[in-house]
Structures are given as structure tokens and as C-alpha cells.
Protein backbone atom coordinates (compact mmCIF):
# COMPACT_ATOMS: atom_id res chain seq x y z
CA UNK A 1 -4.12 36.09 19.96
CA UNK A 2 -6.78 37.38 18.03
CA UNK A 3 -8.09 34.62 16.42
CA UNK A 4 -8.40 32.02 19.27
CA UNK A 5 -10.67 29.33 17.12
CA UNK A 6 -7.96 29.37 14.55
CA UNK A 7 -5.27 26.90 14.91
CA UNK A 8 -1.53 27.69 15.35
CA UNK A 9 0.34 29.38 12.15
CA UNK A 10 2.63 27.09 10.87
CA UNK A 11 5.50 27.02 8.43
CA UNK A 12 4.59 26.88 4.55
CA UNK A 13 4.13 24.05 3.50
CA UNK A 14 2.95 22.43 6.29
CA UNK A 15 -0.74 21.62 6.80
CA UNK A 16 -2.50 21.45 9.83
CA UNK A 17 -2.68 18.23 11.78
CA UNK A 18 -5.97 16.55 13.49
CA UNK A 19 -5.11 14.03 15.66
CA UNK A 20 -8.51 12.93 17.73
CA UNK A 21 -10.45 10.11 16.54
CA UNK A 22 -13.28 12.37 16.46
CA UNK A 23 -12.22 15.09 14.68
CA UNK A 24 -10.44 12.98 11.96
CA UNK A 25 -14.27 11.70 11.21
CA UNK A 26 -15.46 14.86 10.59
CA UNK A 27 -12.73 15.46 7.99
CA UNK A 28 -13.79 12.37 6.69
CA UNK A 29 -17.38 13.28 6.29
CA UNK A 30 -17.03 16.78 4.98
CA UNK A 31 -16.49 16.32 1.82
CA UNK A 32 -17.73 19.88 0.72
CA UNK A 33 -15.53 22.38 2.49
CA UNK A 34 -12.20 19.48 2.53
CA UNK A 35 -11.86 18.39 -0.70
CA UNK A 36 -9.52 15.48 -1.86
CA UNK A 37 -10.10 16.30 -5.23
CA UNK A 38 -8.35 19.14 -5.00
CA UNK A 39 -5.77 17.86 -3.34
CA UNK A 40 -5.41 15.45 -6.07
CA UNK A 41 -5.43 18.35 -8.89
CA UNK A 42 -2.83 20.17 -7.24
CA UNK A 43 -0.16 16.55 -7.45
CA UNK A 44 -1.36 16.52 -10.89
CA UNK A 45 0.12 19.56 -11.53
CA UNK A 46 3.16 18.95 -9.56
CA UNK A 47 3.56 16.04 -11.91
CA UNK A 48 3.31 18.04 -15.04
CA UNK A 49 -0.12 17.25 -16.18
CA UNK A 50 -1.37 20.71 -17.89
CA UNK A 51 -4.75 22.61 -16.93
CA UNK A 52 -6.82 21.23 -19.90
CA UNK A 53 -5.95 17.85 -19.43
CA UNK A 54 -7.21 17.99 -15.39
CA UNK A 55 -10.09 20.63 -16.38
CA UNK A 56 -10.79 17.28 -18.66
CA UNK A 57 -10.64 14.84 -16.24
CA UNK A 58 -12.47 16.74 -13.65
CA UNK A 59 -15.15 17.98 -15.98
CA UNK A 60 -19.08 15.93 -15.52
CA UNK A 61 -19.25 13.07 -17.53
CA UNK A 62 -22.93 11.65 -18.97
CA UNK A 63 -25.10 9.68 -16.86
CA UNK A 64 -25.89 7.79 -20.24
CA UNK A 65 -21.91 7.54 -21.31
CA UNK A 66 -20.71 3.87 -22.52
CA UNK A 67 -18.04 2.27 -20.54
CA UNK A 68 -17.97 2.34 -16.44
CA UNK A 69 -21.80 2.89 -15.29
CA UNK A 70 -21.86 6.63 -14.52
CA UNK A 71 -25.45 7.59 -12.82
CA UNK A 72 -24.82 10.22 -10.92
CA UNK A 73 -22.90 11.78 -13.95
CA UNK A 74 -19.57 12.38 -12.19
CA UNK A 75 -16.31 13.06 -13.39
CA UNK A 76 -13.82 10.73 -14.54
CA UNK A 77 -11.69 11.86 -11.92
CA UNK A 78 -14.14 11.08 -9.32
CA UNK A 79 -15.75 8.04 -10.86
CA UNK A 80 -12.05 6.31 -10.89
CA UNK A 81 -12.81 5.52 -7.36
CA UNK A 82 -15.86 3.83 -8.02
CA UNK A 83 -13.85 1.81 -10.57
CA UNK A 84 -11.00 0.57 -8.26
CA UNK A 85 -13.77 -0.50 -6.11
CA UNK A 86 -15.31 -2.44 -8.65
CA UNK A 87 -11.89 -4.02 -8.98
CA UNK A 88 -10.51 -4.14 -5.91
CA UNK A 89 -13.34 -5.06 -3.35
CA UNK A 90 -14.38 -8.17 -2.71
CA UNK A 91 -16.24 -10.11 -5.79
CA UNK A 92 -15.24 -11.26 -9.42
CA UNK A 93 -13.01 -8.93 -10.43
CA UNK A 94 -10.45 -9.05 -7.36
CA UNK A 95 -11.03 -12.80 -7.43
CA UNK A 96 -8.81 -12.89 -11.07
CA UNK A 97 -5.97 -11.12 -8.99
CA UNK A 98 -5.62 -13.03 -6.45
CA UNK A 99 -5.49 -16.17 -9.12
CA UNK A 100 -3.01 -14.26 -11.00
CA UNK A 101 -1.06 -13.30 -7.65
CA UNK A 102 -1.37 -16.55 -6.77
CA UNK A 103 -0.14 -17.98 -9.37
CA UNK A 104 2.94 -16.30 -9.73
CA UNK A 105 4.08 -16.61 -5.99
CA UNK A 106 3.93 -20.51 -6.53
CA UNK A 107 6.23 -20.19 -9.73
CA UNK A 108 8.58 -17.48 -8.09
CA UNK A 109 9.02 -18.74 -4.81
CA UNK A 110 11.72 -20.54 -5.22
CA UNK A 111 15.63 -20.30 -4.13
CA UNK A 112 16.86 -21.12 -8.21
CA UNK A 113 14.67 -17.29 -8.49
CA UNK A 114 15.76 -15.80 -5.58
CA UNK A 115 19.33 -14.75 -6.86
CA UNK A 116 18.11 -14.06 -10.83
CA UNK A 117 15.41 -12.02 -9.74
CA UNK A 118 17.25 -8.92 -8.25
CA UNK A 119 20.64 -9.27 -7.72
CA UNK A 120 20.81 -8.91 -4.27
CA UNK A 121 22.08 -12.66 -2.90
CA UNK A 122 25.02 -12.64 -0.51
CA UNK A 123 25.82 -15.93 -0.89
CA UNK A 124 23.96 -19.64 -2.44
CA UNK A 125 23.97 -22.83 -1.90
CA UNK A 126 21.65 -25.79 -3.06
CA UNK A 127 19.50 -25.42 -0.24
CA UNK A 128 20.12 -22.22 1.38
CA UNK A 129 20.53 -18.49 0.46
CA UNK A 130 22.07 -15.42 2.36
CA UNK A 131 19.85 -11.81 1.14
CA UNK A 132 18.87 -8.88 2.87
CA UNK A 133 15.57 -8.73 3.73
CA UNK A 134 14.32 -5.48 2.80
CA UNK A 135 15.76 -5.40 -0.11
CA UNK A 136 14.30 -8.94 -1.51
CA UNK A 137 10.68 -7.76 -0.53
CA UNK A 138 11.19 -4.41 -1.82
CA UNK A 139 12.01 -5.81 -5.35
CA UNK A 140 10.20 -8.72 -5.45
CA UNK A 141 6.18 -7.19 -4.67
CA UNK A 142 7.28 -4.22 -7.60
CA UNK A 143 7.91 -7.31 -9.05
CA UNK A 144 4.54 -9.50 -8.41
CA UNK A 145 1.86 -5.96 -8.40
CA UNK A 146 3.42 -5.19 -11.81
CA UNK A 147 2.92 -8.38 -13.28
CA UNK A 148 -0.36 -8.59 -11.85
CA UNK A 149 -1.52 -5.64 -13.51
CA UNK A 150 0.17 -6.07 -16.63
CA UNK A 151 0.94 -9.07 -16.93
CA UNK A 152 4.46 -9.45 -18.37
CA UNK A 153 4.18 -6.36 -21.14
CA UNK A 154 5.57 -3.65 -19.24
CA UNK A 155 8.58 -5.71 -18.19
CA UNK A 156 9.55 -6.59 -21.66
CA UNK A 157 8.70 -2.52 -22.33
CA UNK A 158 11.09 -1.60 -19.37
CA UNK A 159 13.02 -4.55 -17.68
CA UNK A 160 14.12 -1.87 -14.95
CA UNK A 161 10.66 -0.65 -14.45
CA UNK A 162 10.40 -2.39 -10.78
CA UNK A 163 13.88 -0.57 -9.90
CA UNK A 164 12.84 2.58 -10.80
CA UNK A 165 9.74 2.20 -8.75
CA UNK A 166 11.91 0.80 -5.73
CA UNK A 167 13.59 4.51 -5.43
CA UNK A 168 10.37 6.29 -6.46
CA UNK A 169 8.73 4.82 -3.53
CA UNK A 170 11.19 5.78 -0.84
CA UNK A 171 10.93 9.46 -2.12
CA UNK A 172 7.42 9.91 -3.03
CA UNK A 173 6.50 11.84 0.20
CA UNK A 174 8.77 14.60 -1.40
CA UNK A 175 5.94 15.04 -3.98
CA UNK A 176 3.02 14.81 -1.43
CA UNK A 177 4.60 17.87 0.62
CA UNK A 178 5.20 19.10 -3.02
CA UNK A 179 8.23 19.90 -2.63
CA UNK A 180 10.36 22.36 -5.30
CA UNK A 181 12.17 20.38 -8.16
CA UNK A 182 15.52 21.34 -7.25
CA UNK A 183 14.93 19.63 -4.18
CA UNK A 184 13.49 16.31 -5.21
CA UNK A 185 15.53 15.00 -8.42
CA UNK A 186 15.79 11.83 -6.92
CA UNK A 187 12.27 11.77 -6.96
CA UNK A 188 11.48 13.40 -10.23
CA UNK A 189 14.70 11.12 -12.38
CA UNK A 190 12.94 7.59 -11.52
CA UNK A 191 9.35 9.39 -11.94
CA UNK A 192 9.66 10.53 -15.28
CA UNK A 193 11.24 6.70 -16.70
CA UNK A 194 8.51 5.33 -14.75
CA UNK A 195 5.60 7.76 -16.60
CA UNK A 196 7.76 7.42 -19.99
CA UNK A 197 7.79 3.77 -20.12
CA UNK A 198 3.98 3.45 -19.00
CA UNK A 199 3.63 5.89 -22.14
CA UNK A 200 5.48 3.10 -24.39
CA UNK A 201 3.19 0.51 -23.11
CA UNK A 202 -0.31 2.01 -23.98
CA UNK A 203 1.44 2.93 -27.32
CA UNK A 204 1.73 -0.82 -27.64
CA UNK A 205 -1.42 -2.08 -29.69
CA UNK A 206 -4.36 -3.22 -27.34
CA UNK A 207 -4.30 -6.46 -28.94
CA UNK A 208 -0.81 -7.40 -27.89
CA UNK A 209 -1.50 -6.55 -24.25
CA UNK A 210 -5.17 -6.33 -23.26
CA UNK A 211 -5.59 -9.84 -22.26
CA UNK A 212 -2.96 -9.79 -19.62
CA UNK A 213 -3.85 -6.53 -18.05
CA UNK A 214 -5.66 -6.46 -14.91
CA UNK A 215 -9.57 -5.05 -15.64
CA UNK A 216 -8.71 -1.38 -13.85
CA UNK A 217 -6.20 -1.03 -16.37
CA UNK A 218 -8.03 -1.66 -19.36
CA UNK A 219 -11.07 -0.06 -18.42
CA UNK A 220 -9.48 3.37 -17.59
CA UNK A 221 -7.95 3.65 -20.38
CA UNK A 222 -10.80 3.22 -22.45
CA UNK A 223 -12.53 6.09 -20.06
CA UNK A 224 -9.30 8.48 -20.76
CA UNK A 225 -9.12 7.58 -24.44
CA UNK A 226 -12.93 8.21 -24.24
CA UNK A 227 -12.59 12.02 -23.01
CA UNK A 228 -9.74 12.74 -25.42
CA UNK A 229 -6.77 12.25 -22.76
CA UNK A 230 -3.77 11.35 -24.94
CA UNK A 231 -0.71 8.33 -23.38
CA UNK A 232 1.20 8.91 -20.86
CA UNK A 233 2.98 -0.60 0.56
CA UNK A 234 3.00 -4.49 0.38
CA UNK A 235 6.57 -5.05 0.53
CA UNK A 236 7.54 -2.98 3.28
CA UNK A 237 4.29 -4.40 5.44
CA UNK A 238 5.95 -8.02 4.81
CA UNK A 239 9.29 -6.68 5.54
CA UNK A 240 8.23 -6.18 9.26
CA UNK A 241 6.02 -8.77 9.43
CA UNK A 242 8.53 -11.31 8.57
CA UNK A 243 11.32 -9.29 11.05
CA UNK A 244 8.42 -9.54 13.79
CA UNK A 245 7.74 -13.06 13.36
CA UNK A 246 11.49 -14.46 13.03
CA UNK A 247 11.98 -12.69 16.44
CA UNK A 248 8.49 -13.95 18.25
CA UNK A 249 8.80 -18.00 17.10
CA UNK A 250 5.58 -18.46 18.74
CA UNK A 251 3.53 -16.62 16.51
CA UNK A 252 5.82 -17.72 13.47
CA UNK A 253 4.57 -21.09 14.57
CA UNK A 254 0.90 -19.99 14.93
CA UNK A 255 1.20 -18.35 11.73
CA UNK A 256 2.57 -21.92 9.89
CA UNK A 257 0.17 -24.12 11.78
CA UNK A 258 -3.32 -21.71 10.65
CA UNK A 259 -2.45 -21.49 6.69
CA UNK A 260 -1.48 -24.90 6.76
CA UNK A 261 -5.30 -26.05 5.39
CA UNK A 262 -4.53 -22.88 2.39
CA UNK A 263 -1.86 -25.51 0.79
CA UNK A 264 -1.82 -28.62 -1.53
CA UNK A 265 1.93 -29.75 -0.24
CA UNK A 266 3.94 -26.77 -1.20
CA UNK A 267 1.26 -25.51 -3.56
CA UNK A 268 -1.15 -22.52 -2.32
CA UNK A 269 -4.49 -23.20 -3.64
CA UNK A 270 -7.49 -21.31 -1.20
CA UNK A 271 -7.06 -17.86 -2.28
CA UNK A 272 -9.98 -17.18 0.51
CA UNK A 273 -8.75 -19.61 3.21
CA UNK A 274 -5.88 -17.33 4.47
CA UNK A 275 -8.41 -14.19 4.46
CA UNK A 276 -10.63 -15.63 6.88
CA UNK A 277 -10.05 -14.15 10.25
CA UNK A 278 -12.55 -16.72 11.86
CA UNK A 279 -9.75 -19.40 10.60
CA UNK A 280 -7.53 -17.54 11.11
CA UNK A 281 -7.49 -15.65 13.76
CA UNK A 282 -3.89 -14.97 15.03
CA UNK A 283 -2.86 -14.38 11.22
CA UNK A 284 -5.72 -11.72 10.96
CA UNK A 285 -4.09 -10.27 14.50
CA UNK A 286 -0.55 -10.49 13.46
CA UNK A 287 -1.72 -8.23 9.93
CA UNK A 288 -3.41 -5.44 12.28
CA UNK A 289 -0.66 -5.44 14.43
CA UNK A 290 2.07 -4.69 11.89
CA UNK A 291 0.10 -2.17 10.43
CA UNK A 292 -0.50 -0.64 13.96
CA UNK A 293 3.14 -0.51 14.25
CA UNK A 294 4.28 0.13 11.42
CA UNK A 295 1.90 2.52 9.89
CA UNK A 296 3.06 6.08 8.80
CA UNK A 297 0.32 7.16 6.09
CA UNK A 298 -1.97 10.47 6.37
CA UNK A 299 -4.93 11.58 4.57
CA UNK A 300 -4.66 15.00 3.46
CA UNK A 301 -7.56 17.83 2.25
CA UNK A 302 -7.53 20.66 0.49
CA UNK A 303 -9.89 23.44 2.68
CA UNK A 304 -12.37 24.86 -0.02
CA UNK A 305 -13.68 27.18 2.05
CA UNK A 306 -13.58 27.86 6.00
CA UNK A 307 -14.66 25.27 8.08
CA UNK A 308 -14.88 24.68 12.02
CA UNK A 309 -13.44 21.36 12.79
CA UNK A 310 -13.20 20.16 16.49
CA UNK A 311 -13.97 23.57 17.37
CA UNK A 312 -11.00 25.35 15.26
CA UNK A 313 -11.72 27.42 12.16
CA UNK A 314 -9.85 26.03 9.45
CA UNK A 315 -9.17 28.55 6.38
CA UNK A 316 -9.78 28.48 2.97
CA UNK A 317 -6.61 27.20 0.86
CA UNK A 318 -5.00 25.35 3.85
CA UNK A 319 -4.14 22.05 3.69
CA UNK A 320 -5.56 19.50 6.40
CA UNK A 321 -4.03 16.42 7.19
CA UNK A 322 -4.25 13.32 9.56
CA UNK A 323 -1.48 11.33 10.71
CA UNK A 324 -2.70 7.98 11.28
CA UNK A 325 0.24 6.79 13.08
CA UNK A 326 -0.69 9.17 16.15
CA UNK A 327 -4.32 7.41 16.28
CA UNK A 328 -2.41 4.35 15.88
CA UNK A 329 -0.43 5.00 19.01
CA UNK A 330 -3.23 6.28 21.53
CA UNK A 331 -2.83 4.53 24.90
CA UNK A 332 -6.64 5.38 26.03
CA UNK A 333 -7.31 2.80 22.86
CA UNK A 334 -4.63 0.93 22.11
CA UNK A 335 -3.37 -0.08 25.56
CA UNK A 336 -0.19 0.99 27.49
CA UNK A 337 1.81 -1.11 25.38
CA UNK A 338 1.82 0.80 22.41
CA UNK A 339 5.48 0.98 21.19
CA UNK A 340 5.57 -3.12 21.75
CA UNK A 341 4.71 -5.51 18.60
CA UNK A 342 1.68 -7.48 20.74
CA UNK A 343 -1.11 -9.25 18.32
CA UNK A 344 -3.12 -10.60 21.13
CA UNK A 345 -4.01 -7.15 21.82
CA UNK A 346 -6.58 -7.60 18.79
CA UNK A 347 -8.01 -10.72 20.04
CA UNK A 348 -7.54 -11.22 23.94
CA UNK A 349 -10.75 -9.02 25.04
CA UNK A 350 -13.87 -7.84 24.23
CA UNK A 351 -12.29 -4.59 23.82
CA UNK A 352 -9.30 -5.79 22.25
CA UNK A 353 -12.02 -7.48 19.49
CA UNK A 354 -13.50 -4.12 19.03
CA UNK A 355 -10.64 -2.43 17.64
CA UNK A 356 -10.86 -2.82 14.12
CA UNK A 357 -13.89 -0.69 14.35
CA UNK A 358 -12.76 2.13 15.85
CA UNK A 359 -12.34 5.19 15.21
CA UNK A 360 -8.77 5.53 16.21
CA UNK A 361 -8.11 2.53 13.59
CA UNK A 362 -7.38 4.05 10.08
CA UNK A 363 -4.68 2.61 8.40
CA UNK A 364 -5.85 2.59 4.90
CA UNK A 365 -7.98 6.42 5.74
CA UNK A 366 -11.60 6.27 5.84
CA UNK A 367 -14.50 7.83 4.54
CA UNK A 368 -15.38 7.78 0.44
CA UNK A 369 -11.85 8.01 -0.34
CA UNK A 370 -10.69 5.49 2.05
CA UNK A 371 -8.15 2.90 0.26
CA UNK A 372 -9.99 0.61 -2.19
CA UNK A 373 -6.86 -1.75 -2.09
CA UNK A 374 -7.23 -2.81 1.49
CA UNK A 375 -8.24 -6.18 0.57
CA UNK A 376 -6.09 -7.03 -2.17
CA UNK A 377 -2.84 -5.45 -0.34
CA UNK A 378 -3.91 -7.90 2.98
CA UNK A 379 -3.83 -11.09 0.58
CA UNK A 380 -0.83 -10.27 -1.70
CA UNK A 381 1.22 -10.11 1.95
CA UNK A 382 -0.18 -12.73 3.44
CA UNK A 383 0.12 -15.48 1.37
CA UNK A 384 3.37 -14.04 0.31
CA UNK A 385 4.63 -14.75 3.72
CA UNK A 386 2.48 -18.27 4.32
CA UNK A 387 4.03 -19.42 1.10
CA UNK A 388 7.13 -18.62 2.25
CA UNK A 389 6.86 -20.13 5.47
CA UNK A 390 5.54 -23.24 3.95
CA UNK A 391 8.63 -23.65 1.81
CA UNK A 392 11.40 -22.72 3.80
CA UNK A 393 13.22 -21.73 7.22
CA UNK A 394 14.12 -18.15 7.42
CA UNK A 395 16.54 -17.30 10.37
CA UNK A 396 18.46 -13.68 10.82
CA UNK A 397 22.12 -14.12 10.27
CA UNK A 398 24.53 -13.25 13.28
CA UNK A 399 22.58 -11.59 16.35
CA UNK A 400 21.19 -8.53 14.60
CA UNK A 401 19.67 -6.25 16.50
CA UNK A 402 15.62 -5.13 16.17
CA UNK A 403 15.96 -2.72 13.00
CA UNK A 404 14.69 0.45 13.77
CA UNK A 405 11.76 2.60 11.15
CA UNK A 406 12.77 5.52 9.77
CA UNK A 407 10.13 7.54 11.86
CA UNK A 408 11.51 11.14 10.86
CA UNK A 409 10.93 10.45 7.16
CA UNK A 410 7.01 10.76 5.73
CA UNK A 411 6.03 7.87 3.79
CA UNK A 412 2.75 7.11 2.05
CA UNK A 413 2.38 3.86 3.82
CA UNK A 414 4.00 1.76 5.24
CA UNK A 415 7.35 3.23 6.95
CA UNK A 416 10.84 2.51 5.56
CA UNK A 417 13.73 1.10 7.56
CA UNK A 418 16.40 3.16 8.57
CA UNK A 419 19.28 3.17 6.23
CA UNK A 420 21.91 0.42 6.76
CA UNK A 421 19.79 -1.30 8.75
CA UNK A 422 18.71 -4.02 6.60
CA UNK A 423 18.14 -7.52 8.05
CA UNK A 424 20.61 -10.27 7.00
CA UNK A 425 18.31 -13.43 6.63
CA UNK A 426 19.16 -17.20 5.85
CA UNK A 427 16.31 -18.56 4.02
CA UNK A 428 16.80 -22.21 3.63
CA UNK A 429 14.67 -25.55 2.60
CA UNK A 430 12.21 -26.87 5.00
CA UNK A 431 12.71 -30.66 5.63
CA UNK A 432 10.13 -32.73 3.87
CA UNK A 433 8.91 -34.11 7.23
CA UNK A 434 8.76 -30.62 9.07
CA UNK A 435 5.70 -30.03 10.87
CA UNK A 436 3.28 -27.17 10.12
């Protein structure tokens, strides 16, 4: 009553939510009253790291420092960005992973690896197996990101490493609303094997796992061993894509017929083919329209000190956060159609072509923190699912039903499927003579 330009008080724990386009861009660009540093300090805490060790990774670094160029003399905190982006954008570096990704989808994608690889086969025959759906991606891009990174170390380290993660994952919101221990074991039990065996592995000598470590993970180590710091969304995105294109043939057949050129027989060999929106165009579509609809991720701020955003004072020591999936579901932008799975929407005007550059578009966040894995996440699911397609027939068992998300729990990315609704598929050999 008082305080009109304030928003509304809400429960602890519970930040305050900006939903317009235009006000999420000013969170974005304010960078020195919303911090996501802080933000970041405070999970680090919640995870057990202690006040020296963040105080070290937060303190400025030399602009003359070996290691990771460092001009502007940040922190290694801050400076981490720069380095996924050297990894992870476009160029050299992200070129190796997608070789490496590449590489192991061709030797993996098989039905003889299906069953071995997680356990999860219903039933097998020479040239046809019964799995649930989620479950299979779930496992299996743990699976392929790990061994991308790591190469095949940290699997002989912990064999149930990608399990671990599998559970981590569905419960990690818990630690972004930083929530109290006794309520969040099942997060905290698959954390700490996860941080303990990741511990074993950089206690391995560098010489017996360097070479088969990704770049990002060798070169921020050397930047933490450097300071004195001692050891310690893809699958779900395919999920639905796969779900949305076994129940919309059309596409599934649009999809098939544009990767086609990607492939020597059943081998993928252009790692850049499938990325090309201007060849192809309804696979580019079909990617922004599963993250449209499927999109639950939020960026969050720490207020540093009071601020005015779209006319509402925001105070110092509240958290700020946007919901993406609400700019994701705006009718003035997006069309009436929102709550239908449509990719033509991307592609079928001159609006509709406009989209990815709006501001109502943010599914991997925006601004200097906005996700530097955008790129890499976009190729690991694509050519997942062309290679799949490419191989084999995949057909829902029975008459299943649409499976619904599991809108009322917060995810980090991608949201999860409600439980026990898994989708029953059939994935079976495609005839040698099949048609693209």
C-alpha cells in the first residue's frame, strides 16, 4: 500500500518474476545492480564449497597470467565463461566435439547396444527392440556428453556415474530454489558420488587422461590448480522431439528426407550439414519448436542493490528471475496456437521467420551469461535423432496417449515427463531399400 513501485511480497524463497519481453532485457543488460555472480556464489555454498575457496575463485586474476588470455584481468569465476565460449561456440575447438560426438553415435547406435547399455529393454529380437523412451534418451546422452568430455576415464573411475547424474538431473531445481538439506537428500545422495568420483578422476595422473578430455576440461583445471583450488538438457529435448515426430509422420518424413545428404549409407559424416537451417529448414523449425514447447528454464539474479525494473523497485538481496516458458507461450508473438506442437510457425511468414530474434525467444537466457552450449546441445540432438532415423523405424507400442510434461515441477531445462508416463517405443531395422 505504501510502497506502490515495489512489487508484491512473496513467500521466502521465492524470487520475483518478470515476464515481458522488455523487461527481461533489462535484467539482461544490468549487470551491475543483478548480479549472476552472486547468484552463482550463493549455489556454491549450498554445495559445500567454503568462503576461501569462492573468495579465490572470485578474486581478480592478472591481465599478464599464463593459461586462458585474461585482458581485462577478471576473475576465474567470471573468465570461465569466456572459456566455454572459446569451446563451445562455433570454430576449432567445438569442431573436435562434434567429431568425437559423432563418432560415438555411429559406434553406439546400434540395437546389439541398445539392451547392454542401460538395462532398460522390454523385450529383443534380431531386428527389433521394445524400450521406453525416456528412459533410453535419458541414459544414453549422460552417456555420449560424458564420454565426450572425458573420454572413457570417468566411466572406468565410476561405471554408475551416468545413473547418478540421471536422478541428479530430475532434482536439481531443489538446489536452484536452495532448498534445506533435509528436504533434498535425493538430490544431495547422487550429488555428492557425482562430486566424489569427479574428485577420483583429477586425482588420476594428467598423463593417463588428458588426451581424451575435451579442451574446457583440461584448461580449467589448469586455471584452478593455477589459483591454489585443490580436487574436487539434450536428452529430454530428443525425448519430445522424437514423441512429436512419431505422432506428426509428415514432419518425421521431412526430417529423414533433409539429413539424408549428412550420411555415407548408415554412416553420419557432415557434422555441419545437419546445422544448416538454409538446408535444412524444417529440421531447424522442428528444433525451435520443441524447445518452444517444451522449455521450462529461468535465468535468475541476485539484486545487489535497488533497482527499478519495468517501473518496479526491486530491493537489495532479492532474487529476480525469468521464466522463459511464459515468453515462450505469449499469443501476441507466438500465435494463438501456442499450446499446439506447430513448426511451420517458424517458417510460414515473414513474421513467423522473425522469431528467433525476438525478444520473447530465450530459451538458452540471453545477455553475457546467456548459454554458451546452445550450439553444441542443437547438434548432439539432432544428429542423435537423424542417425536414428536413418537406421531404424521407431513406432509407439499400443495406442499411447500424448504424454503429458511435468509442468508443476521446475527444471533447469528442458521439462521432465510426468511420472509413469513414459512412451513404449518399437525401434526396429529400416529395410535396406527404404526411402529417405
Amino acid at each position: 500500500m505504501f510502497h506502490p513501485d515495489e512489487p508484491k511480497e512473496l513467500p521466502y524463497l521465492i524470487p520475483v518474476l518478470v515476464t515481458d519481453a522488455k523487461q527481461s532485457a533489462e535484467v539482461y543488460k544490468n549487470r551491475d545492480a543483478l548480479s549472476f555472480e552472486e547468484f552463482v556464489q550463493t549455489l556454491m555454498r549450498t554445495n559445500g564449497n567454503d568462503e576461501n575457496t569462492i573468495r579465490t575463485i572470485y578474486s581478480s586474476l592478472p591481465s599478464d597470467k599464463s593459461g586462458f588470455p585474461n585482458p581485462e584481468g577478471l576473475s576465474l569465476g567470471v573468465l570461465a565463461q569466456g572459456m566455454h565460449v572459446h569451446q563451445l561456440h562455433p570454430g576449432d575447438n567445438m569442431v573436435v566435439l562434434q567429431r568425437k560426438a559423432q563418432n560415438w553415435i555411429n559406434s553406439q547406435l546400434y540395437l546389439d547396444g541398445f539392451a547392454k547399455q542401460g538395462g532398460y529393454s522390454r523385450s529383443q529380437g534380431s531386428t527389433a527392440i521394445k524400450l521406453p523412451l525416456y528412459e533410453w534418451t535419458s541414459d544414453y546422452f549422460v552417456r555420449l556428453g560424458q564420454y565426450v568430455y572425458f573420454g572413457d576415464v570417468l566411466d572406468r573411475v565410476d561405471p554408475s556415474y551416468a545413473t547418478a547424474y540421471v536422478v541428479f538431473d530430475e532434482v536439481i531445481w531443489k538446489m536452484l530454489y536452495q532448498y534445506p538439506a533435509f528436504l533434498c537428500r535425493d538430490m544431495t545422495a547422487p550429488r555428492d558420488q557425482m562430486m566424489a568420483s569427479l574428485k577420483a578422476y583429477f586425482q588420476i595422473p594428467q598423463s593417463q587422461r588428458r588426451e581424451q578430455a575435451a579442451w574446457i576440461i583440461n584448461a580449467m583445471e589448469d586455471e584452478m590448480r593455477a589459483i591454489g583450488v585443490d580436487d574436487e538438457n539434450l536428452a529430454v529435448t530428443s525425448f519430445w522431439m522424437l514423441t512429436h515426430l512419431m505422432r506428426n509422420p509428415a514432419y518425421l518424413a521431412a526430417f529423414r528426407t533433409e539429413t539424408a545428404p549428412a550420411f555415407h549409407g548408415d554412416e553420419l559424416v557432415d557434422v555441419s550439414f545437419i546445422q544448416d537451417a538454409s538446408k535444412c529448414p524444417q529440421v531447424d523449425a522442428i528444433w525451435h519448436e520443441t524447445l518452444r514447447l517444451t522449455g521450462w528454464a529461468a535465468s535468475v539474479r541476485l539484486v545487489t542493490h535497488d533497482v527499478v525494473i519495468g517501473g518496479k523497485r526491486m530491493r537489495k538481496g532479492n532474487r529476480v528471475m525469468v521464466p522463459h516458458r511464459l515468453l515462450h507461450f505469449d499469443k501476441d508473438v507466438f500465435g494463438d496456437d501456442i499450446d499446439a506442437w506447430r513448426p511451420q510457425r517458424w517458417f510460414d511468414s515473414e513474421s513467423g521467420r522473425k522469431l528467433r530474434n525476438s525478444q520473447s525467444w530465450r530459451p538458452f537466457g540471453g545477455g553475457k551469461t546467456k548459454c554458451s552450449g546452445r550450439f553444441l546441445a542443437k547438434y548432439f540432438v539432432t544428429a542423435f535423432v537423424a542417425t536414428l532415423l536413418r537406421r531404424f523405424d521407431i513406432d509407439p507400442v499400443g495406442d499411447p496417449p500424448m504424454p503429458q510434461p511435468d509442468v508443476g515441477r521446475p527444471v533447469l531445462g528442458i521439462m521432465s515427463v510426468k511420472e509413469g508416463q513414459d512412451y513404449m517405443v518399437s525401434i526396429s531395422k529400416r529395410k535396406a531399400d527404404a526411402s529417405c
